[in-house]
PDB file of N, CA and C in Angstrom:
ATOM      1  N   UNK A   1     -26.551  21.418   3.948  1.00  0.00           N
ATOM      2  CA  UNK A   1     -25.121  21.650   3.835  1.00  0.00           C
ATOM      3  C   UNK A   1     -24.673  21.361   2.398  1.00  0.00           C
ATOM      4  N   UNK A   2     -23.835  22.228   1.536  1.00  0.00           N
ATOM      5  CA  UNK A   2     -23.373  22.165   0.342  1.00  0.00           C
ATOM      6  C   UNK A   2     -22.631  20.692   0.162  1.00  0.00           C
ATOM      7  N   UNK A   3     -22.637  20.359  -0.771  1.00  0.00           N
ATOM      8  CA  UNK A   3     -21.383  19.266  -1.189  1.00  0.00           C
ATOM      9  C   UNK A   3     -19.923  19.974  -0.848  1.00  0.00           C
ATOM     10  N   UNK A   4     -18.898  19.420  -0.464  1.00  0.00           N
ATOM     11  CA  UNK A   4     -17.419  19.539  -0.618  1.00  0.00           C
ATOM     12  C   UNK A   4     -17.188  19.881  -1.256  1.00  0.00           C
ATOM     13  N   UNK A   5     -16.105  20.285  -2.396  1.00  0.00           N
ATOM     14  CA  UNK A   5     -15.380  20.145  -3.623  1.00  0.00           C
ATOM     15  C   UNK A   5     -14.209  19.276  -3.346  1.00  0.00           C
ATOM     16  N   UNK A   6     -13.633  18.628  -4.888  1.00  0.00           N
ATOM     17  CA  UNK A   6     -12.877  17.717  -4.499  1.00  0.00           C
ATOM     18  C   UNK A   6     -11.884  18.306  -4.270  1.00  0.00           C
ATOM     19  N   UNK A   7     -11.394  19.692  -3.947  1.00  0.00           N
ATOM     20  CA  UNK A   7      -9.935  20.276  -3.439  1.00  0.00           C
ATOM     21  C   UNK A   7      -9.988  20.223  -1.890  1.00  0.00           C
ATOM     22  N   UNK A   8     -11.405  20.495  -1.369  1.00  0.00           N
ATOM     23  CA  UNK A   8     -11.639  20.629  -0.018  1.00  0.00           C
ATOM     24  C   UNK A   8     -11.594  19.393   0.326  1.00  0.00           C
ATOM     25  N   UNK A   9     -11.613  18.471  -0.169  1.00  0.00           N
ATOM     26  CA  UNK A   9     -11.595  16.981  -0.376  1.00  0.00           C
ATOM     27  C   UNK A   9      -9.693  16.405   0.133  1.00  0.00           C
ATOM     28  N   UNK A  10      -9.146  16.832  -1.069  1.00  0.00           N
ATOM     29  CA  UNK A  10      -7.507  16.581  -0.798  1.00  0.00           C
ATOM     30  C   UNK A  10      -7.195  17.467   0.537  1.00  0.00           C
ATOM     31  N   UNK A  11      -7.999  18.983   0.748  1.00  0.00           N
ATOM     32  CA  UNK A  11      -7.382  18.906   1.629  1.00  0.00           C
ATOM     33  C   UNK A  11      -7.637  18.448   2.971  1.00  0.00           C
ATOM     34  N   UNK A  12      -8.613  17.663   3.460  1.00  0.00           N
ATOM     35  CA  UNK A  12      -9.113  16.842   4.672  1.00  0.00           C
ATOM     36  C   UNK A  12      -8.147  15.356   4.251  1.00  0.00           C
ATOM     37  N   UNK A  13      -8.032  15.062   3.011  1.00  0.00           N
ATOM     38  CA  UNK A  13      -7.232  13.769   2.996  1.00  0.00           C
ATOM     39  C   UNK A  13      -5.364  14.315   3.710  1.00  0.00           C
ATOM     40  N   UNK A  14      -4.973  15.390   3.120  1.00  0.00           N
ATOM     41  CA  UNK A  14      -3.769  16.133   3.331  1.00  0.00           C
ATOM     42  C   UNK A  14      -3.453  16.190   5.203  1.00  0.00           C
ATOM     43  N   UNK A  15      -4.398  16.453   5.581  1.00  0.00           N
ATOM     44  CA  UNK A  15      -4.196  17.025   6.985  1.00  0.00           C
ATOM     45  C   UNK A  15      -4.392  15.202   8.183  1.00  0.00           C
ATOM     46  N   UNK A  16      -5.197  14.715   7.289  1.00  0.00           N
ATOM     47  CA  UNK A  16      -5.219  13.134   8.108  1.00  0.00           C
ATOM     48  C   UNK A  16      -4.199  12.303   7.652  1.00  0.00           C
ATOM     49  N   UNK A  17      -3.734  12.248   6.880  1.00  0.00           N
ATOM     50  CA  UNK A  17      -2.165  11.947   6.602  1.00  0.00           C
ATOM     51  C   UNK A  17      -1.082  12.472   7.334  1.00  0.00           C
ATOM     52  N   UNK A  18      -1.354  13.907   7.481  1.00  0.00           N
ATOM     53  CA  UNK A  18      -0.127  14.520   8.114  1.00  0.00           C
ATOM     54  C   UNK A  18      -0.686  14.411   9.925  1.00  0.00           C
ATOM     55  N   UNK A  19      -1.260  14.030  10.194  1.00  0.00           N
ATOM     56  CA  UNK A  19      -1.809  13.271  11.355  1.00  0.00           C
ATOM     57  C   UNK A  19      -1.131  12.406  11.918  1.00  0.00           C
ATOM     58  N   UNK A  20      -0.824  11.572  11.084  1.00  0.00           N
ATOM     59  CA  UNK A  20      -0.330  10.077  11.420  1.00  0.00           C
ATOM     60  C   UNK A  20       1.376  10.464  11.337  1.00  0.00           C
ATOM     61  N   UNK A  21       1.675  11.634  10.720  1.00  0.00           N
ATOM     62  CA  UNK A  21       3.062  11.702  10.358  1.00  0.00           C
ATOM     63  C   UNK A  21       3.965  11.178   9.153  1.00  0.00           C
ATOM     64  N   UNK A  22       2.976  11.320   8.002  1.00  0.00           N
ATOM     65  CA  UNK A  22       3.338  10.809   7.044  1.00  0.00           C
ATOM     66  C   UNK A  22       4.424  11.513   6.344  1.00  0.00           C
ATOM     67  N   UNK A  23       5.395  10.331   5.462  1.00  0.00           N
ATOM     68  CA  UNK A  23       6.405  11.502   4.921  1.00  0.00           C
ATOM     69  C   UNK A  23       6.290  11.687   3.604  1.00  0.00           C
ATOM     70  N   UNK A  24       7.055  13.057   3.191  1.00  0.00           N
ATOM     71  CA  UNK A  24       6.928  13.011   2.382  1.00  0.00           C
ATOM     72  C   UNK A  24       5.705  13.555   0.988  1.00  0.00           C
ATOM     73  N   UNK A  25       4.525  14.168   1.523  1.00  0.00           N
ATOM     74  CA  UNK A  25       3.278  14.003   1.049  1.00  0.00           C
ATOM     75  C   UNK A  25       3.249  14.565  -0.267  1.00  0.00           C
ATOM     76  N   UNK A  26       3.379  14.107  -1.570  1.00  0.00           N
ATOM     77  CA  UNK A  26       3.063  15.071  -2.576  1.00  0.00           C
ATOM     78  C   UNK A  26       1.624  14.326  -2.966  1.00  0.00           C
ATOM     79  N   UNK A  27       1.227  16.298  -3.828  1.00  0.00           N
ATOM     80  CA  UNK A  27       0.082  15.971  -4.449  1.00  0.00           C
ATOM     81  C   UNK A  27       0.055  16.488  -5.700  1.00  0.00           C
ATOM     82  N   UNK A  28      -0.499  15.493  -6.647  1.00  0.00           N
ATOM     83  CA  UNK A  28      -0.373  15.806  -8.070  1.00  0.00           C
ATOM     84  C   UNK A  28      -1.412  15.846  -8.564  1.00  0.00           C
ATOM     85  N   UNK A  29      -1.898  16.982  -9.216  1.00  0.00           N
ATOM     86  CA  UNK A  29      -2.886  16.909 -10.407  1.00  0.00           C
ATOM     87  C   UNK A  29      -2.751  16.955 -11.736  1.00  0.00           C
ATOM     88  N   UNK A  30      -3.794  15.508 -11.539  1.00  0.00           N
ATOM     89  CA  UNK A  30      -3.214  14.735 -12.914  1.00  0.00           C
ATOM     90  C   UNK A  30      -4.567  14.974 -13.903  1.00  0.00           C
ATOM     91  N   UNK A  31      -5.683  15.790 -13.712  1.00  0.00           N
ATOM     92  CA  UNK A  31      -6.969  16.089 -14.399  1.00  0.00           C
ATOM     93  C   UNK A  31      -6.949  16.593 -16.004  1.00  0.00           C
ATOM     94  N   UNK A  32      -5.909  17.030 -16.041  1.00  0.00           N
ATOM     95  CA  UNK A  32      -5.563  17.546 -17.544  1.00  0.00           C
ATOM     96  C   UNK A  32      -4.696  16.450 -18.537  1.00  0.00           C
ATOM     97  N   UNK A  33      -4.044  15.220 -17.779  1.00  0.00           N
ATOM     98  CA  UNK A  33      -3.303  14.527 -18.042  1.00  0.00           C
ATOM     99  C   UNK A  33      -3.934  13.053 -18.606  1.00  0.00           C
ATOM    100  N   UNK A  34      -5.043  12.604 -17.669  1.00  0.00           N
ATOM    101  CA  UNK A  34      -6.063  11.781 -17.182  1.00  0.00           C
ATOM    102  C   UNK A  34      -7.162  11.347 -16.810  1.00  0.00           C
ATOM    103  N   UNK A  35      -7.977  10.447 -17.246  1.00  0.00           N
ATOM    104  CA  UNK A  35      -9.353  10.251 -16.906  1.00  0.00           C
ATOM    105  C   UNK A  35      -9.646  10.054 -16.124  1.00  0.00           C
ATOM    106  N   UNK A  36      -8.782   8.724 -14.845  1.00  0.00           N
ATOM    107  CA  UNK A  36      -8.851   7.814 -13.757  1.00  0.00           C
ATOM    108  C   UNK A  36      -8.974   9.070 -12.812  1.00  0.00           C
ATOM    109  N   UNK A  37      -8.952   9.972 -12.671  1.00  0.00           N
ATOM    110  CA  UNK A  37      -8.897  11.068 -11.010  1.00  0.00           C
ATOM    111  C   UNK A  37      -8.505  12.191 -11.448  1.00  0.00           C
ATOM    112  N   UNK A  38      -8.670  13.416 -10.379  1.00  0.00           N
ATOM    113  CA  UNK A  38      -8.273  14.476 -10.685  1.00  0.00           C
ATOM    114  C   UNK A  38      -6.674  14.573 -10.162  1.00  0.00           C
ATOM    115  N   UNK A  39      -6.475  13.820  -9.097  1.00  0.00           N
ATOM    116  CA  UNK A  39      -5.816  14.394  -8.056  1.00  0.00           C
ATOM    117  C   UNK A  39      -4.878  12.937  -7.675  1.00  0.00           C
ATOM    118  N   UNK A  40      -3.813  12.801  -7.521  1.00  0.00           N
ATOM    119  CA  UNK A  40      -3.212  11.727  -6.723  1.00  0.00           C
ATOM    120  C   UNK A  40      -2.437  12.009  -5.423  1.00  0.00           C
ATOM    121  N   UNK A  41      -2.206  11.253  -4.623  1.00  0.00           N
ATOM    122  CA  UNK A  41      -1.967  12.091  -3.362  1.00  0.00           C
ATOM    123  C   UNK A  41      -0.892  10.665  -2.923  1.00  0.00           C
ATOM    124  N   UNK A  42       0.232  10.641  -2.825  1.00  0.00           N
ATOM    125  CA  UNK A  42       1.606   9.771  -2.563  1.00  0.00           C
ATOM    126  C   UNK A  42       2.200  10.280  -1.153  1.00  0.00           C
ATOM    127  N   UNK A  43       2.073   9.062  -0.532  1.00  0.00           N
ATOM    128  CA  UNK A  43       2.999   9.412   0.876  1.00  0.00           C
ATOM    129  C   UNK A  43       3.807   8.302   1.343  1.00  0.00           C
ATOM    130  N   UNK A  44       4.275   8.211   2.193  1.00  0.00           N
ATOM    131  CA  UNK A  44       5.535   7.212   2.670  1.00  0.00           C
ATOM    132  C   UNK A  44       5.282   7.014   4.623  1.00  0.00           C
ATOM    133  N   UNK A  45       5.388   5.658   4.603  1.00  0.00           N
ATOM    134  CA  UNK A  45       5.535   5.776   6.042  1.00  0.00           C
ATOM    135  C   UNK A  45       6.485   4.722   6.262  1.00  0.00           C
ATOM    136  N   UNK A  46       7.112   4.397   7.342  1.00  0.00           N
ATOM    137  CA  UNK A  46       8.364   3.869   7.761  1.00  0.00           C
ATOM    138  C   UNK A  46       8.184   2.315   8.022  1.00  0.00           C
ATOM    139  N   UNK A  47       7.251   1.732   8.034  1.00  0.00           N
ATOM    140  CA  UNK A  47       6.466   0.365   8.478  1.00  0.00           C
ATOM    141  C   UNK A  47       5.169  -0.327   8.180  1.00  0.00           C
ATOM    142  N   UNK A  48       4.904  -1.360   8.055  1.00  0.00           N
ATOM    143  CA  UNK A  48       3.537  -1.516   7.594  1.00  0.00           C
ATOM    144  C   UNK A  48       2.965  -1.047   8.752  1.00  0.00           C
ATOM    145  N   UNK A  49       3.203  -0.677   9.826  1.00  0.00           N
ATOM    146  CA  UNK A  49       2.027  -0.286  11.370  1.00  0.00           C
ATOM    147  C   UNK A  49       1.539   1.236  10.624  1.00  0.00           C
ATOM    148  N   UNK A  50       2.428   1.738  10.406  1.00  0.00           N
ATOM    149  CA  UNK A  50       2.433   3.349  10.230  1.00  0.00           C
ATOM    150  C   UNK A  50       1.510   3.628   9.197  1.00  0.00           C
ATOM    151  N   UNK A  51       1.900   2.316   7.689  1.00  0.00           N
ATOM    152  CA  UNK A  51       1.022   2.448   6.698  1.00  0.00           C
ATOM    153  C   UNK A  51      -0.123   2.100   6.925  1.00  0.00           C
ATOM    154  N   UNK A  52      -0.338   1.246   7.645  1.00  0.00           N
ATOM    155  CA  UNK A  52      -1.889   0.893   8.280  1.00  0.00           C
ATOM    156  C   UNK A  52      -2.976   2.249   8.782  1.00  0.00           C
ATOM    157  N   UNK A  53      -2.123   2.703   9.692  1.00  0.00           N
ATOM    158  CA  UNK A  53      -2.880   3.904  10.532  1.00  0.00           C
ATOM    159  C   UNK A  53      -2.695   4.788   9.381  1.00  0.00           C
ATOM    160  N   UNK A  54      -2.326   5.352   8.784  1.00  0.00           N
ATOM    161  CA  UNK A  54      -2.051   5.857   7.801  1.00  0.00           C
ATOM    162  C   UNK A  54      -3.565   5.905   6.977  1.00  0.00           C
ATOM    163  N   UNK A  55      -3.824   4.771   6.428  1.00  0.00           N
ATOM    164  CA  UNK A  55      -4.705   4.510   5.798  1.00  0.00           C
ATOM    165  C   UNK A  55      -5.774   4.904   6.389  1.00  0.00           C
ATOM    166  N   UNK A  56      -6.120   3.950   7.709  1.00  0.00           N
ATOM    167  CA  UNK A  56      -7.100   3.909   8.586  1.00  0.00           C
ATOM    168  C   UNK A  56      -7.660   5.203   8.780  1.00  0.00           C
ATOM    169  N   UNK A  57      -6.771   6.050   9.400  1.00  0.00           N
ATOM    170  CA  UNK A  57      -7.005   7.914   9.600  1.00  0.00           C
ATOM    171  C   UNK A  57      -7.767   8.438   8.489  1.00  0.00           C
ATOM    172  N   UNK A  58      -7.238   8.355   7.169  1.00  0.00           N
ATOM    173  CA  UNK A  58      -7.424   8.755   6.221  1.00  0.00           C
ATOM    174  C   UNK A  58      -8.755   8.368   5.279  1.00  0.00           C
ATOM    175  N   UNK A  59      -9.184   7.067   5.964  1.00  0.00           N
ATOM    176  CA  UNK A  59     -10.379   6.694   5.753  1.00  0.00           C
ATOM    177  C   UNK A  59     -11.895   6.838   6.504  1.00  0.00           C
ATOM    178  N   UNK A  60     -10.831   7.118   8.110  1.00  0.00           N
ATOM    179  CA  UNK A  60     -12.137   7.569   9.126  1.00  0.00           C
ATOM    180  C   UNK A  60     -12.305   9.089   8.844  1.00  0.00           C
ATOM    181  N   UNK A  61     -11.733   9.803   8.553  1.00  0.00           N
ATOM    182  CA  UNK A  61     -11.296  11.133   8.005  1.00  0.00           C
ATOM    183  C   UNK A  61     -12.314  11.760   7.383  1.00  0.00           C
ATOM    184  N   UNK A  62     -12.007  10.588   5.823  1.00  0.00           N
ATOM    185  CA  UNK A  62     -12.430  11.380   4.315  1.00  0.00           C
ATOM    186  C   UNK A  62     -14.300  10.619   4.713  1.00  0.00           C
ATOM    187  N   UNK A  63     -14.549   9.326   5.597  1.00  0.00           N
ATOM    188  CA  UNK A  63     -15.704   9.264   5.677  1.00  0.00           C
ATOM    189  C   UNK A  63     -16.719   9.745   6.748  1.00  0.00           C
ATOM    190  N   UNK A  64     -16.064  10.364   7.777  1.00  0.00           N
ATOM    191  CA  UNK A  64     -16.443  11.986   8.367  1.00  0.00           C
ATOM    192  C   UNK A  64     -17.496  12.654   7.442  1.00  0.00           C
ATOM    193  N   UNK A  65     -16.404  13.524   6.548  1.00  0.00           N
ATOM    194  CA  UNK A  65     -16.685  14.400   5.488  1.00  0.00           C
ATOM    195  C   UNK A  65     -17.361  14.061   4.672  1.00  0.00           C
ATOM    196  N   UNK A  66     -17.893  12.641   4.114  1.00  0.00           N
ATOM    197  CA  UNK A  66     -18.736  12.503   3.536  1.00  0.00           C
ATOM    198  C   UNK A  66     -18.356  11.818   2.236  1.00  0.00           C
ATOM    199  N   UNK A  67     -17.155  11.379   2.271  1.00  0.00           N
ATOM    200  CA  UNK A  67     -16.546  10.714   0.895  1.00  0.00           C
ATOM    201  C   UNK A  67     -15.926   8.946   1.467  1.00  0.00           C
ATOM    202  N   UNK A  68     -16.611   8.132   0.901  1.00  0.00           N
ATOM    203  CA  UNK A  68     -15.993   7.050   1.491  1.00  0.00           C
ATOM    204  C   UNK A  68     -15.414   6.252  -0.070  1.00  0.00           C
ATOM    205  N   UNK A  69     -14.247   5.518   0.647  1.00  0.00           N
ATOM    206  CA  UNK A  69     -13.598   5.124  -0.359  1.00  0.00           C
ATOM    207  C   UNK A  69     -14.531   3.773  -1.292  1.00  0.00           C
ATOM    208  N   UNK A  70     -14.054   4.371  -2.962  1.00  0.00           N
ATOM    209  CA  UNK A  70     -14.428   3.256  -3.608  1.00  0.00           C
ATOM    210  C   UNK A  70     -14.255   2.006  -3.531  1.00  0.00           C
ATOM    211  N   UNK A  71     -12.598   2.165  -3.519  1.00  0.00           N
ATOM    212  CA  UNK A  71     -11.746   0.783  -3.771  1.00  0.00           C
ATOM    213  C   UNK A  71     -11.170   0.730  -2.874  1.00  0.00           C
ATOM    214  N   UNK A  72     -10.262  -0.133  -2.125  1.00  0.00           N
ATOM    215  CA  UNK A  72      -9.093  -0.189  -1.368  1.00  0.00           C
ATOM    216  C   UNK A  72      -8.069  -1.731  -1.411  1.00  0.00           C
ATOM    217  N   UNK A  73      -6.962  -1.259  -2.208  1.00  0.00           N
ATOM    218  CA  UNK A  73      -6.509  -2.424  -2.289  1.00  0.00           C
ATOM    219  C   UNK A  73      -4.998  -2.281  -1.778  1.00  0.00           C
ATOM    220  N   UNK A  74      -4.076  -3.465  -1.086  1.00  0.00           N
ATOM    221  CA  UNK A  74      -3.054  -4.047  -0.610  1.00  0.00           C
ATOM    222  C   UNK A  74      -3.053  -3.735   0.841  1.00  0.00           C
ATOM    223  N   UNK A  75      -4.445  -3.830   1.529  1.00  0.00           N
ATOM    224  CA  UNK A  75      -4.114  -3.108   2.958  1.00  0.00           C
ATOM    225  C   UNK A  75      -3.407  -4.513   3.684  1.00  0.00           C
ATOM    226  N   UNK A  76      -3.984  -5.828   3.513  1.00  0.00           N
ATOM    227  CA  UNK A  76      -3.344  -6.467   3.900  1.00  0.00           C
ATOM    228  C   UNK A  76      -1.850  -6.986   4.059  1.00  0.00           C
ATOM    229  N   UNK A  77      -1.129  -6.660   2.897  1.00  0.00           N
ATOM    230  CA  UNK A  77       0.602  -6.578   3.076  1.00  0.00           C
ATOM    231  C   UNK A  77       0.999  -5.282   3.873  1.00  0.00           C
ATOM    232  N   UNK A  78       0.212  -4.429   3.364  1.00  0.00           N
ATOM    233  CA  UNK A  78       0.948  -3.062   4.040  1.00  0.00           C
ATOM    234  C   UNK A  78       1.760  -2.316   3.816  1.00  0.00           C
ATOM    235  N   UNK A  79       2.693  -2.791   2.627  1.00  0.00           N
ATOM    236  CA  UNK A  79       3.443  -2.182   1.762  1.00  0.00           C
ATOM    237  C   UNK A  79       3.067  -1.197   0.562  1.00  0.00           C
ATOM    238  N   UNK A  80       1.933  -1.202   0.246  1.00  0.00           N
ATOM    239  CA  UNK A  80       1.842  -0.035  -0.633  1.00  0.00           C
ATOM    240  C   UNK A  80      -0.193   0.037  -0.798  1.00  0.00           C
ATOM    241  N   UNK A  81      -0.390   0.368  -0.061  1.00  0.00           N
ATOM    242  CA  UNK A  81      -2.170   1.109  -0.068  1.00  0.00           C
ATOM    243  C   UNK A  81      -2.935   1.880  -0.785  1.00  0.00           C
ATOM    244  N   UNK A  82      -3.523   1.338  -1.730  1.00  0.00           N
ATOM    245  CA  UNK A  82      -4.211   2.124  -2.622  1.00  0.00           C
ATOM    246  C   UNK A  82      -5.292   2.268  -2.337  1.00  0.00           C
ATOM    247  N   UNK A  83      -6.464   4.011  -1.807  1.00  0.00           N
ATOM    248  CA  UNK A  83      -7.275   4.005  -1.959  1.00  0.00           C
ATOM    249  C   UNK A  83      -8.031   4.917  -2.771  1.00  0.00           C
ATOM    250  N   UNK A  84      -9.455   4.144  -3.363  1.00  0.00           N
ATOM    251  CA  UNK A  84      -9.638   5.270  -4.722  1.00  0.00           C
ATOM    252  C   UNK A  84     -10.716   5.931  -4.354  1.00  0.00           C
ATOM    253  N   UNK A  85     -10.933   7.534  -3.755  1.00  0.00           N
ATOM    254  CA  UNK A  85     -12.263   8.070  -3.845  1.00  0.00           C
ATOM    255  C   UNK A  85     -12.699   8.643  -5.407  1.00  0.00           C
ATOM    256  N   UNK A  86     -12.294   7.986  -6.380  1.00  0.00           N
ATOM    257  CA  UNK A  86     -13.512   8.305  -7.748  1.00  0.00           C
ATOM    258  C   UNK A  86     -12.026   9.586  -7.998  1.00  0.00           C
ATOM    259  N   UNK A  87     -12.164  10.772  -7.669  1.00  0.00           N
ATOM    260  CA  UNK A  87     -11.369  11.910  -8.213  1.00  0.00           C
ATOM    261  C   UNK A  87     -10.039  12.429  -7.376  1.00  0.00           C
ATOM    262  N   UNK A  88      -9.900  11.335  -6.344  1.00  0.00           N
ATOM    263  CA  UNK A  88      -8.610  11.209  -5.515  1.00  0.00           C
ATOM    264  C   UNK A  88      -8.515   9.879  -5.394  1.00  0.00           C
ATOM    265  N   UNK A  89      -7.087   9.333  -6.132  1.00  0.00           N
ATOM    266  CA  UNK A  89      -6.223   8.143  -5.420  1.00  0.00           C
ATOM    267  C   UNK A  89      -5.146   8.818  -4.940  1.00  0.00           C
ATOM    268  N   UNK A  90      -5.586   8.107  -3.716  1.00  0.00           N
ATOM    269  CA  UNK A  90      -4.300   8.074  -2.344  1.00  0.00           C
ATOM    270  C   UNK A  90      -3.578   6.938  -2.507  1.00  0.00           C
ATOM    271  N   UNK A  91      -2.053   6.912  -2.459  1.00  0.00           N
ATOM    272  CA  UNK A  91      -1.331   6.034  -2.942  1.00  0.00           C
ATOM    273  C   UNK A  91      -0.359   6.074  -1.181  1.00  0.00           C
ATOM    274  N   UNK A  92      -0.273   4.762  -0.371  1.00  0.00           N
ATOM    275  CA  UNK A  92       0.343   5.133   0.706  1.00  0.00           C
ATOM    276  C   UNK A  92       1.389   4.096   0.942  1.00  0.00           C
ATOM    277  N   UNK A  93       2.669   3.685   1.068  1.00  0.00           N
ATOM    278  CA  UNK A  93       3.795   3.286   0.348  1.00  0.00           C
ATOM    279  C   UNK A  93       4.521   2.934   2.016  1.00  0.00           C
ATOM    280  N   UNK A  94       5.351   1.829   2.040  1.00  0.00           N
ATOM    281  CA  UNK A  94       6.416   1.976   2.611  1.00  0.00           C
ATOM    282  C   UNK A  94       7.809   2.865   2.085  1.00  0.00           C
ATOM    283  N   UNK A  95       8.478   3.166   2.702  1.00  0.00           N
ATOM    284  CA  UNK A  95       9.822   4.087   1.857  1.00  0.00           C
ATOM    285  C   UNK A  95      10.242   3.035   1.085  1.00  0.00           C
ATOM    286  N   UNK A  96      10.611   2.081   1.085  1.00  0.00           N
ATOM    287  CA  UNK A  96      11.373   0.978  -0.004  1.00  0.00           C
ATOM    288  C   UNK A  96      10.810   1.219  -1.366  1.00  0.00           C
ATOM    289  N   UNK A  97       8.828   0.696  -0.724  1.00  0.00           N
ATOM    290  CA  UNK A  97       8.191   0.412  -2.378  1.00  0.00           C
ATOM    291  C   UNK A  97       7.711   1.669  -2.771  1.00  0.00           C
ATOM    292  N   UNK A  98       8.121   2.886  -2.096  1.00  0.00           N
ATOM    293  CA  UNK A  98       7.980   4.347  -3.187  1.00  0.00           C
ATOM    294  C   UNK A  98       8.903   4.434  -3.944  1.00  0.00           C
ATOM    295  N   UNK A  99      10.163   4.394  -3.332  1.00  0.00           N
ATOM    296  CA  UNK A  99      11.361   4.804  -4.177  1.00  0.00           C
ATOM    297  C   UNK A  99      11.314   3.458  -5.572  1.00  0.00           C
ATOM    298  N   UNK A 100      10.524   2.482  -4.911  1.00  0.00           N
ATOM    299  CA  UNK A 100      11.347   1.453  -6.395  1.00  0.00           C
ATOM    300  C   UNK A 100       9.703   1.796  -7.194  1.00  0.00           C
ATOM    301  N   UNK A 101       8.609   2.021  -7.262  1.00  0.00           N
ATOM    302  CA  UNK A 101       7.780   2.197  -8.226  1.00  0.00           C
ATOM    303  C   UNK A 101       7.883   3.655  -8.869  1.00  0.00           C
ATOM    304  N   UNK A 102       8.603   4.785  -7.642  1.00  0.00           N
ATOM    305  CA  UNK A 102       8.633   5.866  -8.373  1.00  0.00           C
ATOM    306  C   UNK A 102       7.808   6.778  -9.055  1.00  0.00           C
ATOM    307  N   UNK A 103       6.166   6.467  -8.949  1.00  0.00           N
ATOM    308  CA  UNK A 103       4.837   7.046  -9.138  1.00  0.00           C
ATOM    309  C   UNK A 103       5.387   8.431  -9.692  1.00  0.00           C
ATOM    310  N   UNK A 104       5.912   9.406  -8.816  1.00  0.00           N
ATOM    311  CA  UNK A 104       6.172  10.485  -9.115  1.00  0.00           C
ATOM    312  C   UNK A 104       6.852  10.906 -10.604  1.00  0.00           C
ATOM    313  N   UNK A 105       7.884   9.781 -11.192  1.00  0.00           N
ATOM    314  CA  UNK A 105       8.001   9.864 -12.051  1.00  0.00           C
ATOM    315  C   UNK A 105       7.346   9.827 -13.255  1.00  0.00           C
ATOM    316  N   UNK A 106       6.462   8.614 -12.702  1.00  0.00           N
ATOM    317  CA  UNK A 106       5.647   8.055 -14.071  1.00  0.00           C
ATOM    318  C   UNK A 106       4.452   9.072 -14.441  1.00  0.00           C
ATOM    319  N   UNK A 107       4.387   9.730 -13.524  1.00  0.00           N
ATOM    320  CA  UNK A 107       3.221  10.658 -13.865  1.00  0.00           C
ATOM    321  C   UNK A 107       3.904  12.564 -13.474  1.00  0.00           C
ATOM    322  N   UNK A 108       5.123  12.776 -14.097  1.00  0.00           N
ATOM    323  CA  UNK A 108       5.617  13.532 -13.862  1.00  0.00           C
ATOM    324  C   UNK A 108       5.031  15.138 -14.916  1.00  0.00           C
ATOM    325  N   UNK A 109       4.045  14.527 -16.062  1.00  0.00           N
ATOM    326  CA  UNK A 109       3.437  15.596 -16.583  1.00  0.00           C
ATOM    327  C   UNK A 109       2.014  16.030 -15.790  1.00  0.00           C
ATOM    328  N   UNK A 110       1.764  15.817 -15.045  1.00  0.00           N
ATOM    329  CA  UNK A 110       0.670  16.286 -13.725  1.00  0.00           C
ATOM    330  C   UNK A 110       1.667  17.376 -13.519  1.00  0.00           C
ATOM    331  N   UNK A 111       1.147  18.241 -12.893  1.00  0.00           N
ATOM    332  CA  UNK A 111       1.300  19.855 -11.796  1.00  0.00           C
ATOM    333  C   UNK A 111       1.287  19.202 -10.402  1.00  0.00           C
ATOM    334  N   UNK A 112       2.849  19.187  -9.682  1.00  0.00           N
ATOM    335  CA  UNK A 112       3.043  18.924  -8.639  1.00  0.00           C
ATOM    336  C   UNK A 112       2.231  20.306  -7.795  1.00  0.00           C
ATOM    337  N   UNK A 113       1.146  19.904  -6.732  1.00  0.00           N
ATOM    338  CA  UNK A 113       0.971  20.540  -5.962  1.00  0.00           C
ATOM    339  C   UNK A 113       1.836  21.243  -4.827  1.00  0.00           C
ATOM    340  N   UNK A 114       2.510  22.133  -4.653  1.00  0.00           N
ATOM    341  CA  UNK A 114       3.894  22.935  -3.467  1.00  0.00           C
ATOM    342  C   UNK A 114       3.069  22.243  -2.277  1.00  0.00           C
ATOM    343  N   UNK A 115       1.771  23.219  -1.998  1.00  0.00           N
ATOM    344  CA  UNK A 115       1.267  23.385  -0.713  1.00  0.00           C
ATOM    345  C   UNK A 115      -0.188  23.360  -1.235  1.00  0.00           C
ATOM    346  N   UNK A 116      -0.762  22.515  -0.531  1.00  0.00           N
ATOM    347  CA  UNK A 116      -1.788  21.905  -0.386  1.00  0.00           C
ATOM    348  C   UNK A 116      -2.826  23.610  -0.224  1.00  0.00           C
ATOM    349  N   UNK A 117      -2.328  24.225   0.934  1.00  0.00           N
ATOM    350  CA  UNK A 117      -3.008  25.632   1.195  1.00  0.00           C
ATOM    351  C   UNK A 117      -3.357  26.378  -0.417  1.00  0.00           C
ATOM    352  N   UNK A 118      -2.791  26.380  -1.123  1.00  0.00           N
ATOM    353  CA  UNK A 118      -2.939  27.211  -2.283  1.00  0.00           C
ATOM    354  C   UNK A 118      -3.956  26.248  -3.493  1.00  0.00           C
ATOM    355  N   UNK A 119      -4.208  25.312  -2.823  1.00  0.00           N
ATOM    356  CA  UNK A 119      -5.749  25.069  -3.472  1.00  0.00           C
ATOM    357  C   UNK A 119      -6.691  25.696  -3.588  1.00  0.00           C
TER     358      UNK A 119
END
């Protein structure tokens, strides 16, 4: 069986996010911008329960497919979940601590992805 690519990649991370009912989902590629990843992937969920499963999905998911996460850090508060597969960080947020770090801004010279499909 071929390797993945890392688009086929975001989009198995895209669809296990939207699983759990995540809000909000943008995806940015930041590859022309940045060394750390190709791809960042920001979502919002309403509670640390939500951000939990959130994560969880997204990790039984992407290690299905054959990509398991490098790093994973703040699962224990639950407020904002970072996990790094090497050329995707997934960034997974309560609504409070998205709006006050604002990611989207700070990395607003990336190419907001519309729709995940047109990868």
């Amino acid at each position: 069986m071929a390797e993945m690519t890392t688009k086929e990649y975001v989009k198995i991370a895209v669809d296990a996010l939207e699983d759990k009912k995540a809000n909000d989902i943008r995806i940015i590629d930041i590859h022309e911008i940045s060394v750390i990843a190709d791809y960042f992937i920001i979502c919002d969920g309403a509670s640390a329960s939500q951000v939990h499963a959130l994560a969880d999905n997204l990790e039984e998911k992407l290690a299905k497919a054959g990509k398991g996460a490098h790093k994973t850090e703040g699962y224990g508060q639950g407020t904002w979940i970072l996990e790094d597969y090497g050329d995707i960080i997934v960034h997974i947020f309560q609504t409070e601590e998205r709006e006050f770090y604002d990611l989207e801004r700070m990395w607003m010279d990336g190419k907001i992805i519309e729709d995940v499909k047109s990868l």
